[in-house]
PDB file of N, CA and C in Angstrom:
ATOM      1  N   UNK A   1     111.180  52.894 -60.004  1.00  0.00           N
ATOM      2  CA  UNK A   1     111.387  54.191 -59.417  1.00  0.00           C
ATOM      3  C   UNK A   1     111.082  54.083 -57.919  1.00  0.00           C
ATOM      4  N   UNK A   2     111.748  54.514 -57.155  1.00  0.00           N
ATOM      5  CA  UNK A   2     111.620  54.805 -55.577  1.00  0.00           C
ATOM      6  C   UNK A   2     112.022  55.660 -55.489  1.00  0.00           C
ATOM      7  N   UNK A   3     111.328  56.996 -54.598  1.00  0.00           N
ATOM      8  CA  UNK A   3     111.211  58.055 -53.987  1.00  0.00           C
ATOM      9  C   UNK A   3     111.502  57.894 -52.230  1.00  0.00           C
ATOM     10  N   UNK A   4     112.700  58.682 -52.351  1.00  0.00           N
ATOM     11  CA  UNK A   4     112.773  58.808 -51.171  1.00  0.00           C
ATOM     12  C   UNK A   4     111.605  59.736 -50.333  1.00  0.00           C
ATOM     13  N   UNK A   5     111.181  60.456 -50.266  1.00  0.00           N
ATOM     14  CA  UNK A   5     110.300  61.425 -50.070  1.00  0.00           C
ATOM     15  C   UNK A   5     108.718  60.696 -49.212  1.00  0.00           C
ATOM     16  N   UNK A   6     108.678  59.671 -49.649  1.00  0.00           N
ATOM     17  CA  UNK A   6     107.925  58.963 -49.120  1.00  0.00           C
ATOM     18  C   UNK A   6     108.096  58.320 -47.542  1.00  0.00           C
ATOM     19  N   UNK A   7     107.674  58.797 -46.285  1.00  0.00           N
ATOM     20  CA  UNK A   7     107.975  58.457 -44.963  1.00  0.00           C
ATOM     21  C   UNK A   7     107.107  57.102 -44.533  1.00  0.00           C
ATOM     22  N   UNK A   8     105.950  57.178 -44.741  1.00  0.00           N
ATOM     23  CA  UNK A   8     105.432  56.736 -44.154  1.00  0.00           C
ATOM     24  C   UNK A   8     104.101  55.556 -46.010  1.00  0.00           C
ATOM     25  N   UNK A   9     104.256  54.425 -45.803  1.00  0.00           N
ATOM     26  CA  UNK A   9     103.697  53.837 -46.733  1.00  0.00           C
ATOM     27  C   UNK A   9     102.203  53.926 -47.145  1.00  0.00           C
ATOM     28  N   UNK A  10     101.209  53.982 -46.024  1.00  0.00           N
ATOM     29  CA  UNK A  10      99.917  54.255 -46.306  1.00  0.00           C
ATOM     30  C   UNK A  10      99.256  55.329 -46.543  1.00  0.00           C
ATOM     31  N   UNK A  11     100.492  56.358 -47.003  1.00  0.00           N
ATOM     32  CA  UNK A  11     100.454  57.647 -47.883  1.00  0.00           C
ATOM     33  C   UNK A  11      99.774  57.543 -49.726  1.00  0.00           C
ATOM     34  N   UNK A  12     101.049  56.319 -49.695  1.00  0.00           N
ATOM     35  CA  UNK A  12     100.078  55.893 -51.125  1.00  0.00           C
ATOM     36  C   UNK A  12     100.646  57.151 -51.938  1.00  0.00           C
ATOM     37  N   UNK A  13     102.072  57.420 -52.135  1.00  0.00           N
ATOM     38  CA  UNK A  13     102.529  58.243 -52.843  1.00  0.00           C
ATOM     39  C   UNK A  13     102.800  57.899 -54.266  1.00  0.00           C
ATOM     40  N   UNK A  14     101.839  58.115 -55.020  1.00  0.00           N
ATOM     41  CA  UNK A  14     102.275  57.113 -56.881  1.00  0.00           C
ATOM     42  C   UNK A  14     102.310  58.804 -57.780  1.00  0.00           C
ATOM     43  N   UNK A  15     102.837  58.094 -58.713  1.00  0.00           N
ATOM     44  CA  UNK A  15     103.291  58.560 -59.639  1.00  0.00           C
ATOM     45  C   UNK A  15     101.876  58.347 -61.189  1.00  0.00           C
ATOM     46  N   UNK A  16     101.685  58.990 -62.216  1.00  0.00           N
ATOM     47  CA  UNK A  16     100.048  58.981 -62.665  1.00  0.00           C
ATOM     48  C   UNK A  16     100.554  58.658 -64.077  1.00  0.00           C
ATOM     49  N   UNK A  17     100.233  57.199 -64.868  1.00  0.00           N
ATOM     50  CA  UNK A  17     100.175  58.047 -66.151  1.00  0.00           C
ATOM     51  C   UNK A  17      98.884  57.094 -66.913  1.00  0.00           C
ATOM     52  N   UNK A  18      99.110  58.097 -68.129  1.00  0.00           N
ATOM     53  CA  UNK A  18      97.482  57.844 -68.639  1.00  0.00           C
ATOM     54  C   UNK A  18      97.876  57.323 -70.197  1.00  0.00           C
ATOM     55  N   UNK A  19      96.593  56.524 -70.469  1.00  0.00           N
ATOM     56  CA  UNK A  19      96.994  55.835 -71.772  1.00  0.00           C
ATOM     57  C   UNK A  19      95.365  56.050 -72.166  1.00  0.00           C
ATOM     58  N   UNK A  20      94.897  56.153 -74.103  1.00  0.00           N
ATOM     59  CA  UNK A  20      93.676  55.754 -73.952  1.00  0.00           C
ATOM     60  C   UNK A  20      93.675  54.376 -75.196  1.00  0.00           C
ATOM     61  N   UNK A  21      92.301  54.482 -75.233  1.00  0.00           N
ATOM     62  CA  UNK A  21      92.441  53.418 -76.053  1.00  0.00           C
ATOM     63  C   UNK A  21      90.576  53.325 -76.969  1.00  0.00           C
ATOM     64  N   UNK A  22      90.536  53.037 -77.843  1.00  0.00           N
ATOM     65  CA  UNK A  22      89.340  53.397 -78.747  1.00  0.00           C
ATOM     66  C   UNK A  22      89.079  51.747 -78.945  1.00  0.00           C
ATOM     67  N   UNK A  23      87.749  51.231 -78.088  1.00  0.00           N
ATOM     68  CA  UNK A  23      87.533  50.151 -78.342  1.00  0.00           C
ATOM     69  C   UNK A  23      86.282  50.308 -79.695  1.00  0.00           C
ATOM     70  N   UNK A  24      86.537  49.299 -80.599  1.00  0.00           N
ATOM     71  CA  UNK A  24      85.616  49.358 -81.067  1.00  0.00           C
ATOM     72  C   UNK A  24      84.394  48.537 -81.526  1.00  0.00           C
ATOM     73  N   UNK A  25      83.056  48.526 -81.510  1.00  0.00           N
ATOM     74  CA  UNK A  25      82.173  47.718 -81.138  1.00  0.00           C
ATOM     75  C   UNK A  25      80.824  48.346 -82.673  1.00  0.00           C
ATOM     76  N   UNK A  26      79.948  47.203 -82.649  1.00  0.00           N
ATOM     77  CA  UNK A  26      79.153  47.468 -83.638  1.00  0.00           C
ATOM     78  C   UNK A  26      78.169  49.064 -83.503  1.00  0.00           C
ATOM     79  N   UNK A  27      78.253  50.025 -82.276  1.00  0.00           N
ATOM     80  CA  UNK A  27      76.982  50.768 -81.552  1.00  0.00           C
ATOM     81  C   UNK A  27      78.164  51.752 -82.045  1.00  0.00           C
ATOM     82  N   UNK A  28      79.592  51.453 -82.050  1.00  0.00           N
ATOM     83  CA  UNK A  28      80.070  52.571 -82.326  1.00  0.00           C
ATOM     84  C   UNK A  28      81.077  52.602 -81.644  1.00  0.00           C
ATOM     85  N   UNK A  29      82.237  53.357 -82.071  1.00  0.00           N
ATOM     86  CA  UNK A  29      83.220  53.550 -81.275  1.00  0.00           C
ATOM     87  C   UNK A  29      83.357  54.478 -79.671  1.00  0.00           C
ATOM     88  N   UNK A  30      83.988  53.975 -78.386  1.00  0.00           N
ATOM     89  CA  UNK A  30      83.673  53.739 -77.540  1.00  0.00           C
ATOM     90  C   UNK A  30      85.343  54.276 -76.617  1.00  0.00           C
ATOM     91  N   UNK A  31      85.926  55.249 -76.909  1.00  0.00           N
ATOM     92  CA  UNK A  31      86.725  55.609 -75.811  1.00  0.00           C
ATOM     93  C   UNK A  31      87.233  55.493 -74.242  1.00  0.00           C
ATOM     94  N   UNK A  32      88.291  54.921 -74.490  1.00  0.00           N
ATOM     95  CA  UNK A  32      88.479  54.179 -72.322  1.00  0.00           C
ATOM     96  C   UNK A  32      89.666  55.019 -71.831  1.00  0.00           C
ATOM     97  N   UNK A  33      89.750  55.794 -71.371  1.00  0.00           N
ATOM     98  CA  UNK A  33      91.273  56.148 -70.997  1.00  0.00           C
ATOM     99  C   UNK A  33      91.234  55.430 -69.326  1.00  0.00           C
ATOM    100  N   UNK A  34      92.766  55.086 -69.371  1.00  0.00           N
ATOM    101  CA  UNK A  34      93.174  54.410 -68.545  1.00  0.00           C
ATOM    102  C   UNK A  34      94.029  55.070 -67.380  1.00  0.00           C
ATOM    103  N   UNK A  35      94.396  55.183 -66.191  1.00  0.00           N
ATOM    104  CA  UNK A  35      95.621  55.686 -65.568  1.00  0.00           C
ATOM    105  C   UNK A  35      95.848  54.749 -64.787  1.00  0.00           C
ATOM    106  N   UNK A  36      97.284  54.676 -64.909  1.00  0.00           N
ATOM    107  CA  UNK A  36      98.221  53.239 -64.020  1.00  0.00           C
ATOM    108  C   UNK A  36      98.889  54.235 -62.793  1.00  0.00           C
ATOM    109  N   UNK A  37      98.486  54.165 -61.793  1.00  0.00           N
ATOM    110  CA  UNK A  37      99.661  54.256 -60.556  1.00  0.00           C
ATOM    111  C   UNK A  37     100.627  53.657 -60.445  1.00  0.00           C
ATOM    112  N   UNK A  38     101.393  54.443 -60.445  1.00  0.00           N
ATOM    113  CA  UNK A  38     103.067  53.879 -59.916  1.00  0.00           C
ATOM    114  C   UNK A  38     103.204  54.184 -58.640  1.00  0.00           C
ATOM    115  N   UNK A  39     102.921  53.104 -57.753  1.00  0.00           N
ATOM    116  CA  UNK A  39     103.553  53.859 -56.331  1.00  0.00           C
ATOM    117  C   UNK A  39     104.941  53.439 -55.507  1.00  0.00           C
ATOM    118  N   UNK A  40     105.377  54.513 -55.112  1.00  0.00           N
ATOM    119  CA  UNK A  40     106.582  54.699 -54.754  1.00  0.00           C
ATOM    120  C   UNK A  40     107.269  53.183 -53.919  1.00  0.00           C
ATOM    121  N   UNK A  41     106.020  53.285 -53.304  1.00  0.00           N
ATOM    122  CA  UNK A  41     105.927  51.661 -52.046  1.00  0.00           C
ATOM    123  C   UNK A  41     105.076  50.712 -52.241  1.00  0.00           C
ATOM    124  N   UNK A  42     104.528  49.453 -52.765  1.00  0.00           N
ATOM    125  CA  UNK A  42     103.275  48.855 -52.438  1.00  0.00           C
ATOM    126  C   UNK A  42     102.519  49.356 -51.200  1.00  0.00           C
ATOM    127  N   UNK A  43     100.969  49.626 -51.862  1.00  0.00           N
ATOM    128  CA  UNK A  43     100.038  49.930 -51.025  1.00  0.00           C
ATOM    129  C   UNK A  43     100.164  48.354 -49.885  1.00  0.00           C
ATOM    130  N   UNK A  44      99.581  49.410 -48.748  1.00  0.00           N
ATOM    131  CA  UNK A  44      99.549  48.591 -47.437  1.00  0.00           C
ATOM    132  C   UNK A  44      98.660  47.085 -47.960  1.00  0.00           C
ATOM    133  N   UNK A  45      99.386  46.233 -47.745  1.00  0.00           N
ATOM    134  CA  UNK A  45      98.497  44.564 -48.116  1.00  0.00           C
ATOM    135  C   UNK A  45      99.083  44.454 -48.753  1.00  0.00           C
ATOM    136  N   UNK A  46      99.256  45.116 -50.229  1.00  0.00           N
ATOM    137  CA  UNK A  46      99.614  44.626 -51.304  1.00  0.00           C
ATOM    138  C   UNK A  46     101.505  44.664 -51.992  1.00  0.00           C
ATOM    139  N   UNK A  47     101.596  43.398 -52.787  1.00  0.00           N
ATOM    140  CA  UNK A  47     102.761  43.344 -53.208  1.00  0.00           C
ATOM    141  C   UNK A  47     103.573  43.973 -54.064  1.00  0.00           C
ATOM    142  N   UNK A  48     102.074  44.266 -55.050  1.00  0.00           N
ATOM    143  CA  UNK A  48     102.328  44.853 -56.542  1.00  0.00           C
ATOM    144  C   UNK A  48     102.848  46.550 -56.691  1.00  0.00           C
ATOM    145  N   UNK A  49     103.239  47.538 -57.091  1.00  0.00           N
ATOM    146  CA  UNK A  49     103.725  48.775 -57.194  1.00  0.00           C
ATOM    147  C   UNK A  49     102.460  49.252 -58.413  1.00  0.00           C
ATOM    148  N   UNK A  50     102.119  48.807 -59.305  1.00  0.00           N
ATOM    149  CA  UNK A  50     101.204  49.208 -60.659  1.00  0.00           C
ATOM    150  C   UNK A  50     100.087  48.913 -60.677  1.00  0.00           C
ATOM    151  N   UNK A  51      98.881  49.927 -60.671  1.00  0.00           N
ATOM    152  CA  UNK A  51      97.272  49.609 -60.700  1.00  0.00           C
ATOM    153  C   UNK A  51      97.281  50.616 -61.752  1.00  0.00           C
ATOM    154  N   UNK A  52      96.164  49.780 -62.496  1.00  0.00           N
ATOM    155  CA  UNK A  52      95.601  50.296 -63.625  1.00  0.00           C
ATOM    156  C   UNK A  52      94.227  50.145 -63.725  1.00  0.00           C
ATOM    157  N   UNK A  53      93.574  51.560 -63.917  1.00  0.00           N
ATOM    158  CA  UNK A  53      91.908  51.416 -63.716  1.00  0.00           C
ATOM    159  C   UNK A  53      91.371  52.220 -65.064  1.00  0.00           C
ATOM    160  N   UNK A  54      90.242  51.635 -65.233  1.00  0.00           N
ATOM    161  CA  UNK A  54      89.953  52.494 -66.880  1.00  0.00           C
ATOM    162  C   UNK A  54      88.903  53.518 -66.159  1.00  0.00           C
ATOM    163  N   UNK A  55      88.260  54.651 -66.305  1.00  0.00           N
ATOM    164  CA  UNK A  55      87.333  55.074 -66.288  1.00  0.00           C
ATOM    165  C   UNK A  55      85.954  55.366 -66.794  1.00  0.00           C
ATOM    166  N   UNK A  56      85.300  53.870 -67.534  1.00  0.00           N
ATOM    167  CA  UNK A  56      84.159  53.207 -68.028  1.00  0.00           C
ATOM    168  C   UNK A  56      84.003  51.995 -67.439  1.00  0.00           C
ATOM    169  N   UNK A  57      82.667  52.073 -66.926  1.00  0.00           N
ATOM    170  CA  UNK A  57      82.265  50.265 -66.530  1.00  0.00           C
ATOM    171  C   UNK A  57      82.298  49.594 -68.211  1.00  0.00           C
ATOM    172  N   UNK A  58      82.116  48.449 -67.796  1.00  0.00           N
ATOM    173  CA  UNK A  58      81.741  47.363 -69.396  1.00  0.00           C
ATOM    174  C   UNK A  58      80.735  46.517 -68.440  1.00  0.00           C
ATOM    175  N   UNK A  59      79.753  45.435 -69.270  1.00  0.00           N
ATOM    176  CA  UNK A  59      79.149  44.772 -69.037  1.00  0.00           C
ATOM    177  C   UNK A  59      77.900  45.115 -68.079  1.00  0.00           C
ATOM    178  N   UNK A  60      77.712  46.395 -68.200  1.00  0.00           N
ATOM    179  CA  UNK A  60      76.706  46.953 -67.137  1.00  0.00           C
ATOM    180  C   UNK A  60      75.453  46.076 -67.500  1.00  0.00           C
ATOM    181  N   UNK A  61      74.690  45.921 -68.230  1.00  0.00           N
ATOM    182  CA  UNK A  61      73.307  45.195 -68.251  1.00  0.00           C
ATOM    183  C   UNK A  61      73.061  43.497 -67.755  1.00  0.00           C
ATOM    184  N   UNK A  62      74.560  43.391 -67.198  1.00  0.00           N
ATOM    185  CA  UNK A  62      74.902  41.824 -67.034  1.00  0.00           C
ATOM    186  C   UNK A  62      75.388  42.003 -65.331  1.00  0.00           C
ATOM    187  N   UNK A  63      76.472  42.335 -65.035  1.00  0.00           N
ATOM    188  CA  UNK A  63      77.035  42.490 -63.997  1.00  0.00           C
ATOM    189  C   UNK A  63      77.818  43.602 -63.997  1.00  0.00           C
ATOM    190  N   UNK A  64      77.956  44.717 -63.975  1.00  0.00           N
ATOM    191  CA  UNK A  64      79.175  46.209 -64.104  1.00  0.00           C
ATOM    192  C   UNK A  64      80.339  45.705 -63.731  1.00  0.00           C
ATOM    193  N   UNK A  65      81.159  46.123 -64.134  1.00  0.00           N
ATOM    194  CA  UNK A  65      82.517  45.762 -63.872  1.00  0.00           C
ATOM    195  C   UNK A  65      84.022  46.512 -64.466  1.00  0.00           C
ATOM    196  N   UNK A  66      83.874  47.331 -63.688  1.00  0.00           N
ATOM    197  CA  UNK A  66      84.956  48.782 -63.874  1.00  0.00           C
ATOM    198  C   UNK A  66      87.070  47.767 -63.895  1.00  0.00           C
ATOM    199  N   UNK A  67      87.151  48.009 -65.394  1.00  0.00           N
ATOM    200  CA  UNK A  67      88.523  47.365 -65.920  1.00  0.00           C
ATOM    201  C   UNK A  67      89.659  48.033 -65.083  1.00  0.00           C
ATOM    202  N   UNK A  68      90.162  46.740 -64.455  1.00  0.00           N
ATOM    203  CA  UNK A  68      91.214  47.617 -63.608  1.00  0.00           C
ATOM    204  C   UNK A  68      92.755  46.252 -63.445  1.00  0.00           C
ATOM    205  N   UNK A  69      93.372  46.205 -63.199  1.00  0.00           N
ATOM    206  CA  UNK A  69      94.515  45.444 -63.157  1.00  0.00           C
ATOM    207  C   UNK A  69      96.082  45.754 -62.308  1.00  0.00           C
ATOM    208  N   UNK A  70      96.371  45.260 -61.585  1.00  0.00           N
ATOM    209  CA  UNK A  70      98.088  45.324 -61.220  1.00  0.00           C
ATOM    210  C   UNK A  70      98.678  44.135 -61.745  1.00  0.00           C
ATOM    211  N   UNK A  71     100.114  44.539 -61.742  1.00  0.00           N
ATOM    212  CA  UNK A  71     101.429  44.248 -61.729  1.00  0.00           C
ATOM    213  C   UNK A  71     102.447  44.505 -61.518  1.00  0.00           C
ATOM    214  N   UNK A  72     103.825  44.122 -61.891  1.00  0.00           N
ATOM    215  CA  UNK A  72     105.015  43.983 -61.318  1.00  0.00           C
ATOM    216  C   UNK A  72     105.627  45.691 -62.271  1.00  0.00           C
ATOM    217  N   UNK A  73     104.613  45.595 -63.627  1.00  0.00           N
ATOM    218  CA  UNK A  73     105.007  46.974 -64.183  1.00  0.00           C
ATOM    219  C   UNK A  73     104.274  47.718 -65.237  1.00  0.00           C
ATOM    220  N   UNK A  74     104.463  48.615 -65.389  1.00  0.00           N
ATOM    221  CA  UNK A  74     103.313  49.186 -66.258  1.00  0.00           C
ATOM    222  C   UNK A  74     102.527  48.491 -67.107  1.00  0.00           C
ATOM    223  N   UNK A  75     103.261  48.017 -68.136  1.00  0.00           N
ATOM    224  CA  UNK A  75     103.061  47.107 -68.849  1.00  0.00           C
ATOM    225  C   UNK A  75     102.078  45.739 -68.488  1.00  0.00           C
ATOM    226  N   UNK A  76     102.843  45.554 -67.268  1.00  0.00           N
ATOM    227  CA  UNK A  76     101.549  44.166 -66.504  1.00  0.00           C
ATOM    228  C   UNK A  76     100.006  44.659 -66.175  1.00  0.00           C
ATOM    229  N   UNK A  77     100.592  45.988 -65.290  1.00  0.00           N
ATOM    230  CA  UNK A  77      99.025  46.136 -65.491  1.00  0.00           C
ATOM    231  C   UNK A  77      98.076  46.612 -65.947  1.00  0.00           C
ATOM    232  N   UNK A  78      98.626  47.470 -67.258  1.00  0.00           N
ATOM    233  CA  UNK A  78      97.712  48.011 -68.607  1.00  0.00           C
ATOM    234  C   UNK A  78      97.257  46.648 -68.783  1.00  0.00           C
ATOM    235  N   UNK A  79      97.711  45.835 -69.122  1.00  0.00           N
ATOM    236  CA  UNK A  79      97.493  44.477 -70.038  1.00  0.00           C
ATOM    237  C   UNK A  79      96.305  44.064 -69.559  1.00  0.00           C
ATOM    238  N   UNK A  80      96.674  43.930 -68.096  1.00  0.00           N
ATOM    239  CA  UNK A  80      95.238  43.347 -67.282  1.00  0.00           C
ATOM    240  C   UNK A  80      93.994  43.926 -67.308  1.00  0.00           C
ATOM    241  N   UNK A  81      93.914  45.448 -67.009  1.00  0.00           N
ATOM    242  CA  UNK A  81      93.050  46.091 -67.815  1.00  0.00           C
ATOM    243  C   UNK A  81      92.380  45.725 -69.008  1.00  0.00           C
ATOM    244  N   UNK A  82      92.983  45.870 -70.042  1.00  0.00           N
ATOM    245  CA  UNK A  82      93.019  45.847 -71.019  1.00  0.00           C
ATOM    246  C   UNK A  82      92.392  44.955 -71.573  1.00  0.00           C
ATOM    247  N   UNK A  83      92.617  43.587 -71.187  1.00  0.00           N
ATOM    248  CA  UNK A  83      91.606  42.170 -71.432  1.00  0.00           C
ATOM    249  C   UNK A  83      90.463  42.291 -70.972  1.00  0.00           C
ATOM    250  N   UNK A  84      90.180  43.360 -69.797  1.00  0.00           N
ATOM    251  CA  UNK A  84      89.181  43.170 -69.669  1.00  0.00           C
ATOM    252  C   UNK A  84      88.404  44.290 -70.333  1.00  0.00           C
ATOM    253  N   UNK A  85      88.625  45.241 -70.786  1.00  0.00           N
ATOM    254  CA  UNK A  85      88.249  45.865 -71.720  1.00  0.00           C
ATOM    255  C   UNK A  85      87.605  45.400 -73.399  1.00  0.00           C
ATOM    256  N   UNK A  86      88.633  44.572 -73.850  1.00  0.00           N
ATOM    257  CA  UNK A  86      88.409  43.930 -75.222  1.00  0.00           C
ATOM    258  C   UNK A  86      87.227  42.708 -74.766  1.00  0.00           C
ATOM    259  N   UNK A  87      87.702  41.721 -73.380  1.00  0.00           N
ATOM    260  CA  UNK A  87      86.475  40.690 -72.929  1.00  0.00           C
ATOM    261  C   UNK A  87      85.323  41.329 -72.888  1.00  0.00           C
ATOM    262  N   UNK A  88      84.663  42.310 -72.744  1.00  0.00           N
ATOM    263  CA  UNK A  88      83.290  42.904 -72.282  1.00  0.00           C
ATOM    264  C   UNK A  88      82.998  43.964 -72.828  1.00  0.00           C
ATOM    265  N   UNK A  89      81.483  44.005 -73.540  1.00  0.00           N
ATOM    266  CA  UNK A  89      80.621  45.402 -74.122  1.00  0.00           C
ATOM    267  C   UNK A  89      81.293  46.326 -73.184  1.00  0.00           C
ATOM    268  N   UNK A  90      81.129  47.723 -73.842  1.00  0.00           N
ATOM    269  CA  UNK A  90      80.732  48.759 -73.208  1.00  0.00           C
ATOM    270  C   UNK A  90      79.116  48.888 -73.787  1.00  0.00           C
ATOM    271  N   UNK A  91      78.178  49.114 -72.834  1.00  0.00           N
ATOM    272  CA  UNK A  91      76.834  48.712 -73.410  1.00  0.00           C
ATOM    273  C   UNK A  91      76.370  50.675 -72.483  1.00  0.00           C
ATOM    274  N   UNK A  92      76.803  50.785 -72.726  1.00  0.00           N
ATOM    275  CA  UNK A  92      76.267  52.454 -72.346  1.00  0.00           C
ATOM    276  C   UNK A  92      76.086  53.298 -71.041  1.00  0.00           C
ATOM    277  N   UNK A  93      75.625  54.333 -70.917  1.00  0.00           N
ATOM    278  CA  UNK A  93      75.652  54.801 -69.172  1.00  0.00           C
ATOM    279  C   UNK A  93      73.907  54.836 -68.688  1.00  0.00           C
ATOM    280  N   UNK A  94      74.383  54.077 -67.311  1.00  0.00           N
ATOM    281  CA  UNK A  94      72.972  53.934 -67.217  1.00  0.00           C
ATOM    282  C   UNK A  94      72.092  55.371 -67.078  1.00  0.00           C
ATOM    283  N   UNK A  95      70.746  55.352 -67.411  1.00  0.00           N
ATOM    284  CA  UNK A  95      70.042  56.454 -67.280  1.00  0.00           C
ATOM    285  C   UNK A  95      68.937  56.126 -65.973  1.00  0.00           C
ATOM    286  N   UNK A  96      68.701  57.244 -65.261  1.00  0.00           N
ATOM    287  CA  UNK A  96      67.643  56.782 -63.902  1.00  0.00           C
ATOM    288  C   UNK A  96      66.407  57.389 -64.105  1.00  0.00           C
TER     289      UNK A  96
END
């Protein structure tokens, strides 16, 4: 998809969609929803058109590390996500 509507590139004009996904782990089942940007143009630097970010860290008691991925298309970068989702606990939210 390309939008004409888009003038200027470091607008960062994308398009939103959302996927979830129910990982499941021995503490219990563990909900990730995901949203992939589609943007109209590759963001400034970058080549790719598709980012995909989950909204749960995993591996927090080790190193945090918020599941996120691009590619060439939706599909590429759910996936990337996605491994890293199934690779790593969700081990809970930290408390202060």
């Amino acid at each position: 998809m390309h939008w004409h509507t888009q003038t200027n590139p470091a607008e960062e004009l994308a398009q939103l969609h959302v996927f979830t996904i129910k990982k499941r782990q021995p503490e219990g089942d563990v909900a990730f929803r995901i949203t992939v940007k589609e943007y109209a143009l590759p963001p400034v630097g970058q080549r790719l058109r598709f980012f995909a970010e989950a909204d749960k860290l995993v591996n927090q008691k080790t190193a945090a590390l918020l599941p996120s991925g691009w590619g060439d298309s939706i599909a590429e970068a759910l996936d990337g996500c996605l491994r890293l989702i199934r690779q790593f606990s969700y081990e809970g939210e930290e408390r202060s």
